[in-house]
Protein backbone atom coordinates (compact mmCIF):
# COMPACT_ATOMS: atom_id res chain seq x y z
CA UNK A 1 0.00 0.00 0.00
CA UNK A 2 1.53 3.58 -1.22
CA UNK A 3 1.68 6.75 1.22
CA UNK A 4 1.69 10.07 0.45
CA UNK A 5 2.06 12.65 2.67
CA UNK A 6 -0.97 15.28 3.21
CA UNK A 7 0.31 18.25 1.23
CA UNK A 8 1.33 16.15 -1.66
CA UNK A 9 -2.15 14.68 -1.64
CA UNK A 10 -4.01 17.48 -1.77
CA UNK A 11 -1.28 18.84 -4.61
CA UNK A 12 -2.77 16.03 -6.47
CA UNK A 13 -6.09 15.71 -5.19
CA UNK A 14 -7.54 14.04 -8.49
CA UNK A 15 -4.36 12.09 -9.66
CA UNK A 16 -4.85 10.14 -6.41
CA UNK A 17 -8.33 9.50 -6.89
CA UNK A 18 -7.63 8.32 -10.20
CA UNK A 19 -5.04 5.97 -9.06
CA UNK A 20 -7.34 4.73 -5.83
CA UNK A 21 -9.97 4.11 -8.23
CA UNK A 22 -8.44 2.41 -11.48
CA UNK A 23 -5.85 0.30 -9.27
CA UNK A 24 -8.19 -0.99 -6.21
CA UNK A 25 -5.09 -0.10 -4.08
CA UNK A 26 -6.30 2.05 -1.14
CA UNK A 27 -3.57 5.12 -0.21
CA UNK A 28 -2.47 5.84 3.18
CA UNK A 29 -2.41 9.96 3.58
CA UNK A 30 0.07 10.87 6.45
CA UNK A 31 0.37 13.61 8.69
CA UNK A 32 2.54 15.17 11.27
CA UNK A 33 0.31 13.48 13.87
CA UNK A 34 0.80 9.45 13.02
CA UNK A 35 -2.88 9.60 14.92
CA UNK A 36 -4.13 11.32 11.83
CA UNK A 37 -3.10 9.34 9.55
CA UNK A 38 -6.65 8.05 6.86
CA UNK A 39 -6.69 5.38 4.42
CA UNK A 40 -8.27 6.41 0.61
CA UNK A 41 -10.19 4.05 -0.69
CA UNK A 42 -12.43 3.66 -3.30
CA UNK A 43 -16.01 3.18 -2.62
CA UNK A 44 -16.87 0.47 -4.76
CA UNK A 45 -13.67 -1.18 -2.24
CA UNK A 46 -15.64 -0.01 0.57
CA UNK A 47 -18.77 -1.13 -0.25
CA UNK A 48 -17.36 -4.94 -0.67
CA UNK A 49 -15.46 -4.82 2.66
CA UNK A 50 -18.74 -3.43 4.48
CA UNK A 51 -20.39 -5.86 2.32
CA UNK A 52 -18.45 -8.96 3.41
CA UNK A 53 -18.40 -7.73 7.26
CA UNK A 54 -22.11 -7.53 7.20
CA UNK A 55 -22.42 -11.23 5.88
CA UNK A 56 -19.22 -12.42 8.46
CA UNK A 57 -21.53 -11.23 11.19
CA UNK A 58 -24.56 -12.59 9.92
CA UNK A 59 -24.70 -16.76 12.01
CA UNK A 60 -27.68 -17.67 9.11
CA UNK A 61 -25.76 -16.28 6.16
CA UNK A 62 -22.69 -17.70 7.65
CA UNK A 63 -24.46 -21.02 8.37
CA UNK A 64 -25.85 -20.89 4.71
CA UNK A 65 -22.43 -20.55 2.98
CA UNK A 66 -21.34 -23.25 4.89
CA UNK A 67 -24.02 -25.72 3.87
CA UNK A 68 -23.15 -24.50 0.75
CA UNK A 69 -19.52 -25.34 0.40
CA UNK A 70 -20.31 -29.08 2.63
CA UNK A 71 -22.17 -29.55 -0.49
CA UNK A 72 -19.90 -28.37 -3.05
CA UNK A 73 -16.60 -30.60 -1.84
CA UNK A 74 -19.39 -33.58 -1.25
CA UNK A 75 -20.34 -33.20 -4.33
CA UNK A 76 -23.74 -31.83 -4.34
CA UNK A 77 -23.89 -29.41 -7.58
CA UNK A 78 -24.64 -29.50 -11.26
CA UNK A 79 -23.18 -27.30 -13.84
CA UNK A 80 -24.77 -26.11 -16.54
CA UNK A 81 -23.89 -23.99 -19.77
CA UNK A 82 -24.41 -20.28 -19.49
CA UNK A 83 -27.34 -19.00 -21.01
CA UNK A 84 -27.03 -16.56 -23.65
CA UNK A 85 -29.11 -13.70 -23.70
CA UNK A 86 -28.37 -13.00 -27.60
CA UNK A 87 -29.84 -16.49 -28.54
């Protein structure tokens, strides 16, 4: 993970967004204070970790997922062709 200190960040304000967004690679911003310090991430990034915490804490959905991979390594699936749309 890259850091850039505050001042160049805000140099570069929309260069860094750029990068956070097209890489996925969130940006530590630093400051004087190390208590200061914020991580840039983008939100689509955010949304997927909030995503995944919200299912973590979830016992059914957790419960669910685990049925679901018993069954896969047993054995339990089919697989199919994807459908096409354009057919």
């Amino acid at each position: 993970m890259e850091a850039v200190a505050y001042s160049n960040f805000r140099k570069s304000l929309k260069d860094y967004f750029k990068q956070v967004n097209d890489n996925s690679e969130p940006l530590i911003v630093t400051n004087k204070n190390p208590e200061d310090n914020v991580v840039v991430m983008s939100k689509e990034d955010y949304d997927a970790i909030m995503e995944t915490l919200t299912v973590n804490s979830n016992d059914y959905l957790m419960q669910k997922l685990a049925r679901g991979d018993e069954q896969f390594k047993a054995g339990g699936f089919k697989q199919h062709e994807l459908i096409d749309d354009n057919d």
